[in-house]
Protein backbone atom coordinates (compact mmCIF):
# COMPACT_ATOMS: atom_id res chain seq x y z
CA UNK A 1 -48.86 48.92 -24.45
CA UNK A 2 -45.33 47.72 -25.34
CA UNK A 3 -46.27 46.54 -28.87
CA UNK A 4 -42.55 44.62 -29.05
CA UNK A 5 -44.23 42.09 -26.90
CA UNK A 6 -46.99 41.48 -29.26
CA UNK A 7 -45.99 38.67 -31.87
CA UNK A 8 -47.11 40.81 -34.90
CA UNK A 9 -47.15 44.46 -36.03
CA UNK A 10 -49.93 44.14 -38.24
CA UNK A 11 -53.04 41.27 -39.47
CA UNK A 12 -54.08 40.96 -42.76
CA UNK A 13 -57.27 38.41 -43.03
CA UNK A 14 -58.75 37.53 -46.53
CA UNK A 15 -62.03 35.83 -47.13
CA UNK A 16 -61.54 34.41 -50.56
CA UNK A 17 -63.86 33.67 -53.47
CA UNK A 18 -63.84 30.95 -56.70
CA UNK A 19 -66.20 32.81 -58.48
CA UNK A 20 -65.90 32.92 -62.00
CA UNK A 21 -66.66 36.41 -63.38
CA UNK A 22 -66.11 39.54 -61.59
CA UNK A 23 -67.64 39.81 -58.09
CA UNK A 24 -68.45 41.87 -55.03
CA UNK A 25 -70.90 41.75 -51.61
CA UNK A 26 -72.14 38.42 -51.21
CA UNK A 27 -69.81 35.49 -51.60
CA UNK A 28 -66.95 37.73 -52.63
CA UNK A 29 -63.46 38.34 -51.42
CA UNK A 30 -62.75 40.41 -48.63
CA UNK A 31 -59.73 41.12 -46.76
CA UNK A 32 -59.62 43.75 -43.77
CA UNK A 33 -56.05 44.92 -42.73
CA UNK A 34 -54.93 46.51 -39.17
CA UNK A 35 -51.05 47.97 -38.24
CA UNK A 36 -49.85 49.27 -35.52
CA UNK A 37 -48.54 52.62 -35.96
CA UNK A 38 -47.39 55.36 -33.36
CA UNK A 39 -48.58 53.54 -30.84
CA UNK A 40 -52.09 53.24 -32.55
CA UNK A 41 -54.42 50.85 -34.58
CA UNK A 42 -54.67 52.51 -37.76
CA UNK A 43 -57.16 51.36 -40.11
CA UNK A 44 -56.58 51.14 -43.42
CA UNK A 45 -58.69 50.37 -46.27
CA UNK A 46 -61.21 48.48 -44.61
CA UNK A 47 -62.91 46.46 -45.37
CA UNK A 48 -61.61 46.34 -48.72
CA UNK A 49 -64.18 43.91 -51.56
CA UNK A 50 -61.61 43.53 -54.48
CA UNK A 51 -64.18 42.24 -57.51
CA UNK A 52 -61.16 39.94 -58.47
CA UNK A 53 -58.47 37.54 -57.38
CA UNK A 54 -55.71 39.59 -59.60
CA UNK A 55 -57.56 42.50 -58.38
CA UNK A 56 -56.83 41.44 -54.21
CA UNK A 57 -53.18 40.39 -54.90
CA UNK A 58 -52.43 43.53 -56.27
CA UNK A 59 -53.70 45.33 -53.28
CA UNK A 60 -52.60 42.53 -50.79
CA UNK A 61 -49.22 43.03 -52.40
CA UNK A 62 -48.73 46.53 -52.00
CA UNK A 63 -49.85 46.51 -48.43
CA UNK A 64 -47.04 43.51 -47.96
CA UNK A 65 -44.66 45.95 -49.42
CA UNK A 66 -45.16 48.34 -47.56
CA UNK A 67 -44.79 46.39 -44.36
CA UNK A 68 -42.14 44.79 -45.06
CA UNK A 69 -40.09 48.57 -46.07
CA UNK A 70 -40.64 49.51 -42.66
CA UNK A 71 -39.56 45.53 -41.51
CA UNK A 72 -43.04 44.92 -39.85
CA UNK A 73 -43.95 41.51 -38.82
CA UNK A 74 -47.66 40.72 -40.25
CA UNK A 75 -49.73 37.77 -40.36
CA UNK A 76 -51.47 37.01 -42.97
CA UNK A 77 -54.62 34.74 -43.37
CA UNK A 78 -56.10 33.23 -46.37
CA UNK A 79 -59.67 31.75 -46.17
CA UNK A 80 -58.72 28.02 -48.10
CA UNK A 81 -56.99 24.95 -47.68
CA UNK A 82 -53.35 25.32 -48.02
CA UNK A 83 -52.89 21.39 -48.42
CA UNK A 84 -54.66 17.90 -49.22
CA UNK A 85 -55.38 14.73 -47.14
CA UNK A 86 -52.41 12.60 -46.49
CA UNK A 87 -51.70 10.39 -49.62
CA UNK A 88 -52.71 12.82 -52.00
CA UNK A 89 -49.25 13.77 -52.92
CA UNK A 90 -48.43 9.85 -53.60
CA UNK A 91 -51.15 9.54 -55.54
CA UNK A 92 -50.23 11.87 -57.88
CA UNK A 93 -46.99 10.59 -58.15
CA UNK A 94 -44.73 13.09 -56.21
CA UNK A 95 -42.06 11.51 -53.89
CA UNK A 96 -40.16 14.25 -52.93
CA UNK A 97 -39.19 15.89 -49.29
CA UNK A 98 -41.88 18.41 -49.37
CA UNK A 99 -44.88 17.30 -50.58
CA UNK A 100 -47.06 20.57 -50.10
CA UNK A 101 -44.55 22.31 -52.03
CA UNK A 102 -44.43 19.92 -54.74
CA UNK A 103 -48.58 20.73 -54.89
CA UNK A 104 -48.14 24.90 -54.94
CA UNK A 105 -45.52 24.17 -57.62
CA UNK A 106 -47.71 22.21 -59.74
CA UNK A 107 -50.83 24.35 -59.45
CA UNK A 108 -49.21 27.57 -60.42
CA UNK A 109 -48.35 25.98 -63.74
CA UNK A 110 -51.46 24.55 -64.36
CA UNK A 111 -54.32 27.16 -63.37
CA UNK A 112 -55.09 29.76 -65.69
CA UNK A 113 -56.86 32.86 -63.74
CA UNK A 114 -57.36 35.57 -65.75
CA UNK A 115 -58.39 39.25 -64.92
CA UNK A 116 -62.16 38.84 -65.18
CA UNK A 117 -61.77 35.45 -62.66
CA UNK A 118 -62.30 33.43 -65.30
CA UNK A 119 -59.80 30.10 -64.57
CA UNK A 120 -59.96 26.59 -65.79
CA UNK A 121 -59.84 24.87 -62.02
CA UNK A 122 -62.42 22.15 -63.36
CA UNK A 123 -60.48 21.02 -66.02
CA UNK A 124 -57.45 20.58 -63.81
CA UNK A 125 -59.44 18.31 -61.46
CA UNK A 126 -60.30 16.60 -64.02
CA UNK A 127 -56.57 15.52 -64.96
CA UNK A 128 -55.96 15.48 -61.21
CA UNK A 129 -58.79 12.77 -61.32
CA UNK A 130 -57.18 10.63 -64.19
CA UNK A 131 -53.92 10.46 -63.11
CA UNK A 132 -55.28 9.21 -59.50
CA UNK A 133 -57.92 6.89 -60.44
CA UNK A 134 -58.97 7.32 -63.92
CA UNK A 135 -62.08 8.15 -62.95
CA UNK A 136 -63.99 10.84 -61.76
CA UNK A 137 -62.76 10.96 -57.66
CA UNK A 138 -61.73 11.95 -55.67
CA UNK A 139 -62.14 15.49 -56.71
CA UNK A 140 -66.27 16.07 -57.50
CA UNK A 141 -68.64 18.71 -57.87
CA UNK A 142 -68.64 20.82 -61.32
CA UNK A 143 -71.43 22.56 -64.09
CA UNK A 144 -72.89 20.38 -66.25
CA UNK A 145 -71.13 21.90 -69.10
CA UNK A 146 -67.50 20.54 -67.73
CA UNK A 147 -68.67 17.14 -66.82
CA UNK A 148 -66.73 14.48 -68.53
CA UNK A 149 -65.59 10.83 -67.52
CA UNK A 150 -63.10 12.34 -65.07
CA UNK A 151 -65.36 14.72 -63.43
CA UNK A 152 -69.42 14.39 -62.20
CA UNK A 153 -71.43 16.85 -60.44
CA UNK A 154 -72.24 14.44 -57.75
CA UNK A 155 -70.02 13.22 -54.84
CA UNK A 156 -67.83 10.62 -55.75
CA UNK A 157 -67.46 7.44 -54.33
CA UNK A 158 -64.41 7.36 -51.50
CA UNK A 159 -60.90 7.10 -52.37
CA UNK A 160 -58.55 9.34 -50.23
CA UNK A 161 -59.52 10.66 -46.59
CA UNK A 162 -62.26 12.94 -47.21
CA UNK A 163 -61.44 15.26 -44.27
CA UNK A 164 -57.74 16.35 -42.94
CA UNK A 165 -56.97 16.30 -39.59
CA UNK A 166 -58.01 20.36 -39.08
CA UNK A 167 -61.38 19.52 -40.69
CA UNK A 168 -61.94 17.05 -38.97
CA UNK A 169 -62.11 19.47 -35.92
CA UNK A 170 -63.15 22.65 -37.35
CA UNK A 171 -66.68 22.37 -37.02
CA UNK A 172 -68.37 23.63 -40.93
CA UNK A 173 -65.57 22.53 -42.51
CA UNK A 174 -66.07 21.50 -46.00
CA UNK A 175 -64.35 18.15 -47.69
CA UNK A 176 -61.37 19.73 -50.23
CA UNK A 177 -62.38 17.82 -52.89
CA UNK A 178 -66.00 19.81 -53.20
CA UNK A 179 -65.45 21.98 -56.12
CA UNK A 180 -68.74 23.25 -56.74
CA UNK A 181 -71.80 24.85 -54.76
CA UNK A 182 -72.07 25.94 -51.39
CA UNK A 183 -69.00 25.97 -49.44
CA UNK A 184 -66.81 25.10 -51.79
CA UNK A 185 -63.45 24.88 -49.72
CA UNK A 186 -62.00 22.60 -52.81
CA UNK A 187 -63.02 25.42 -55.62
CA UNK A 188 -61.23 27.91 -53.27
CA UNK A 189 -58.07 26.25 -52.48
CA UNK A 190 -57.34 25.58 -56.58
CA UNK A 191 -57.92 29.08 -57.36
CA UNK A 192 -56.17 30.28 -54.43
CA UNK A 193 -52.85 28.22 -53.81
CA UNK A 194 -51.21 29.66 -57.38
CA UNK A 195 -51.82 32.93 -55.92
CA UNK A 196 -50.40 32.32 -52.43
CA UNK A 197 -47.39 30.55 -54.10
CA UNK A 198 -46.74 33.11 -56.46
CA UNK A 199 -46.71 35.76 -53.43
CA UNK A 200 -44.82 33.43 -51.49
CA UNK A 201 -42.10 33.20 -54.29
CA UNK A 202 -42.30 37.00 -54.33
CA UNK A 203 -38.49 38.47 -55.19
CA UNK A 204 -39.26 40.79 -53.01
CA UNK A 205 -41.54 39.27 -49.91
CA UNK A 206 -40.26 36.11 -50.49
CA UNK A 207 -37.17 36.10 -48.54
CA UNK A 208 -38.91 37.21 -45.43
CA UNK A 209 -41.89 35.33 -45.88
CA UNK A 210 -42.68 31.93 -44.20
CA UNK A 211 -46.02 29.56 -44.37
CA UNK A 212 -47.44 28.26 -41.71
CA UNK A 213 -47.23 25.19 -40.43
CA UNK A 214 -45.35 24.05 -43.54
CA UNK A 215 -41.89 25.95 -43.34
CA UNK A 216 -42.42 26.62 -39.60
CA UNK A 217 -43.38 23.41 -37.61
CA UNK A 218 -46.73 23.08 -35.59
CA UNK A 219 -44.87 24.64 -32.91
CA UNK A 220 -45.62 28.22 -30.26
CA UNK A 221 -44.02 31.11 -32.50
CA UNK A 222 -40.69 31.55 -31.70
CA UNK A 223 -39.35 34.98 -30.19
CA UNK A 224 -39.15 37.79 -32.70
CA UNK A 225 -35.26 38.11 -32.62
CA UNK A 226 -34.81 34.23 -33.48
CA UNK A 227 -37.04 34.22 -36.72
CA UNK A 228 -35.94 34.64 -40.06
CA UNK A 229 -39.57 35.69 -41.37
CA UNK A 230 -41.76 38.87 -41.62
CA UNK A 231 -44.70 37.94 -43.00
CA UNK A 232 -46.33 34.45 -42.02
CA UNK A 233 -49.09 33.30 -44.39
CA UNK A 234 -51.46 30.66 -42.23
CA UNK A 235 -54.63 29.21 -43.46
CA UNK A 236 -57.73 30.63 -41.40
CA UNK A 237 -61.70 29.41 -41.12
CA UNK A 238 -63.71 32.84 -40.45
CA UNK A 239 -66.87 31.09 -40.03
CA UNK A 240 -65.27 29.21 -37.06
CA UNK A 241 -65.92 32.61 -34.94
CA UNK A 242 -69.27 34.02 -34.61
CA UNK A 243 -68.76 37.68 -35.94
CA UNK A 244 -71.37 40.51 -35.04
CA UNK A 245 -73.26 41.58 -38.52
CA UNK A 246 -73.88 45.12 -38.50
CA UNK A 247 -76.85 47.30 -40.31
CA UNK A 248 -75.93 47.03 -43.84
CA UNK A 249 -72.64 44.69 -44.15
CA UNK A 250 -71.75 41.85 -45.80
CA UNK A 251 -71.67 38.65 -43.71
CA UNK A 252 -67.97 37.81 -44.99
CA UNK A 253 -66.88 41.63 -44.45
CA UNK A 254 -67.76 41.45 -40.52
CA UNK A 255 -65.95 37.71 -40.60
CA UNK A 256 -62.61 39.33 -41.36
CA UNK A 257 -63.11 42.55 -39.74
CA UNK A 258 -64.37 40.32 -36.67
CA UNK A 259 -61.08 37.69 -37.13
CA UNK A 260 -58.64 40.80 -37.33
CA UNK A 261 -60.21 41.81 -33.84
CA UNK A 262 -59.51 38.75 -32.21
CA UNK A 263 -56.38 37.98 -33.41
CA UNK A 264 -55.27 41.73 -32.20
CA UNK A 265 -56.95 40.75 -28.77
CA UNK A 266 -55.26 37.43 -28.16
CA UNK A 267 -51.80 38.92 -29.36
CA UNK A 268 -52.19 41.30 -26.83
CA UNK A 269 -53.25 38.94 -24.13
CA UNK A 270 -50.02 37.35 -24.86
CA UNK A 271 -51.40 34.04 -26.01
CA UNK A 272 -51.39 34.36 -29.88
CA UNK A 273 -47.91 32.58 -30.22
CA UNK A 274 -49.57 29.54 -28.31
CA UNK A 275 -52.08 29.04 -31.31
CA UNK A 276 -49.42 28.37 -33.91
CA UNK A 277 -48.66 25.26 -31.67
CA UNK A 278 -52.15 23.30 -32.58
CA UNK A 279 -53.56 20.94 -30.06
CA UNK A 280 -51.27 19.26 -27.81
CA UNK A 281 -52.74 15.77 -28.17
CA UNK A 282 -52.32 15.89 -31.55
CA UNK A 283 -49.88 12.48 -32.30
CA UNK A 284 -46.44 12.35 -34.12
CA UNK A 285 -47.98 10.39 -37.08
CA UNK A 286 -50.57 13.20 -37.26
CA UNK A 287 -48.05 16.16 -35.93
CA UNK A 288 -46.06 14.82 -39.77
CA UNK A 289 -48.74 14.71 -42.13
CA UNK A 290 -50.35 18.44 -41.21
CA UNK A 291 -46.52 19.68 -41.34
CA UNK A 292 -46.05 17.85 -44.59
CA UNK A 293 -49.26 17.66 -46.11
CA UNK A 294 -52.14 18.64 -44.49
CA UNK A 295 -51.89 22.24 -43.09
CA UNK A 296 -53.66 22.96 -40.37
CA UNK A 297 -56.71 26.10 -39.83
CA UNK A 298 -55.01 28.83 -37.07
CA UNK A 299 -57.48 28.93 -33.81
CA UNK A 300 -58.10 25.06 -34.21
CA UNK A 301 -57.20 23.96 -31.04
């Protein structure tokens, strides 16, 4: 196979965990990693079960490193929400061109995510909650212990869309402002964005780095010569696919093994690039709010 064809040289796929302590097996983070070399899939790593978030972007970032040395393209996937519902950013207060941006900024100041996962995402809701409404919405879901008159264990009443557009369509998806219990998408995203923007921001990676659909467009990847990226970060849903548990493995560890597979497959089918497009009845209105906002899951089509 002529692997120039292919729109990537390597996949990097990471389930990712809130968890508050050290972790590994169930409901941990996993990432799986596959490069073409020599003409080969070389596996490397794999599956890897980091008991940490510091712990996984140490290891994420070496591999990035690496690729980028030898000026490989790889995409990389991150199992959260890269964004909010539309009129989340107003909310808050923030006016500016790039709203998602604005969000990353803000999060990597205020999250505190130490090396034994222990992070004070509950407490930022919480002031997320009080400059929006004063009250506890429309982020919701926390341990008794945190509870106060800005955040409840219990689902709060509506105030912003509950669902993006993606979720809407990815079928499992969990509402963003869920903090707490099972499938906490919201927990995730808070614990996860300060990472992703930190690697994004990268001295290194960060000038041949992109994120997807935010600094690219909801648009079919352009050709290789014409971009000015590397590595493209895009939000991914591993649950979406149906992966094949083997004897012994972690459900999440054949989910990103399984993802890394079919991302290889459909590169080399030729119709990867088309993914990065999103659906094509999606309308302008929409088409600006996932680009500015939202985000959107790759494979939702």
């Amino acid at each position: 196979m002529n692997h120039s064809k292919t729109e990537f040289d390597g996949y990097l796929m990471v389930d990712w965990s809130a968890a508050n302590e050290p972790k590994d097996k169930e409901d941990s983070i996993w990432y799986c990693y596959y490069d073409r070399m020599d003409g080969a899939w070389t596996e490397k790593n794999n599956p890897k079960n980091p008991r940490t978030r510091r712990e996984a972007i140490d290891g994420i970032t070496s591999i990035l490193y690496e690729t980028t040395k030898h000026n490989r393209t790889v995409l990389v996937g991150f199992d959260f929400p890269f964004g909010y519902p539309a009129g989340f950013s107003l909310a808050l207060g923030w006016h500016g061109e790039f709203p998602w941006r604005a969000l990353w900024n803000e999060l990597k100041e205020a999250i505190t995510d130490d090396h034994k996962n222990r992070n004070n995402r509950f407490e930022v809701a919480a002031s997320f909650n009080l400059r929006i409404s004063g009250q506890p919405f429309p982020f919701w879901g926390c341990p008794e212990t945190v509870t106060s008159p800005w955040i409840s264990k219990k689902k709060a009443r509506p105030h912003l869309a509950e669902f993006r557009v993606t979720d809407q369509r990815a079928k499992g998806a969990q509402p963003v402002w869920k903090l707490f219990g099972a499938g906490v998408a919201g927990g995730q995203a808070l614990v996860g964005i300060p990472w992703l923007a930190r690697l994004r921001d990268d001295a290194t990676l960060g000038p041949r780095s992109a994120v997807w659909p935010f600094e690219t467009g909801l648009i079919q990847l352009p050709p290789r010569t014409e971009r000015k990226w590397l590595i493209l970060y895009a939000e991914i849903f591993p649950a979406m696919f149906k992966a094949a548990v083997g004897p012994g493995e972690i459900k999440d560890e054949a989910q990103v093994r399984d993802l890394v597979q079919r991302l290889k497959a459909e590169d080399e089918r030729g119709g990867l690039g088309e993914w990065f497009a999103g659906p094509s009845e999606l309308s302008e209105n929409d088409r600006r709010k996932i680009v500015g906002q939202e985000g959107w899951i790759l494979g939702v089509m």
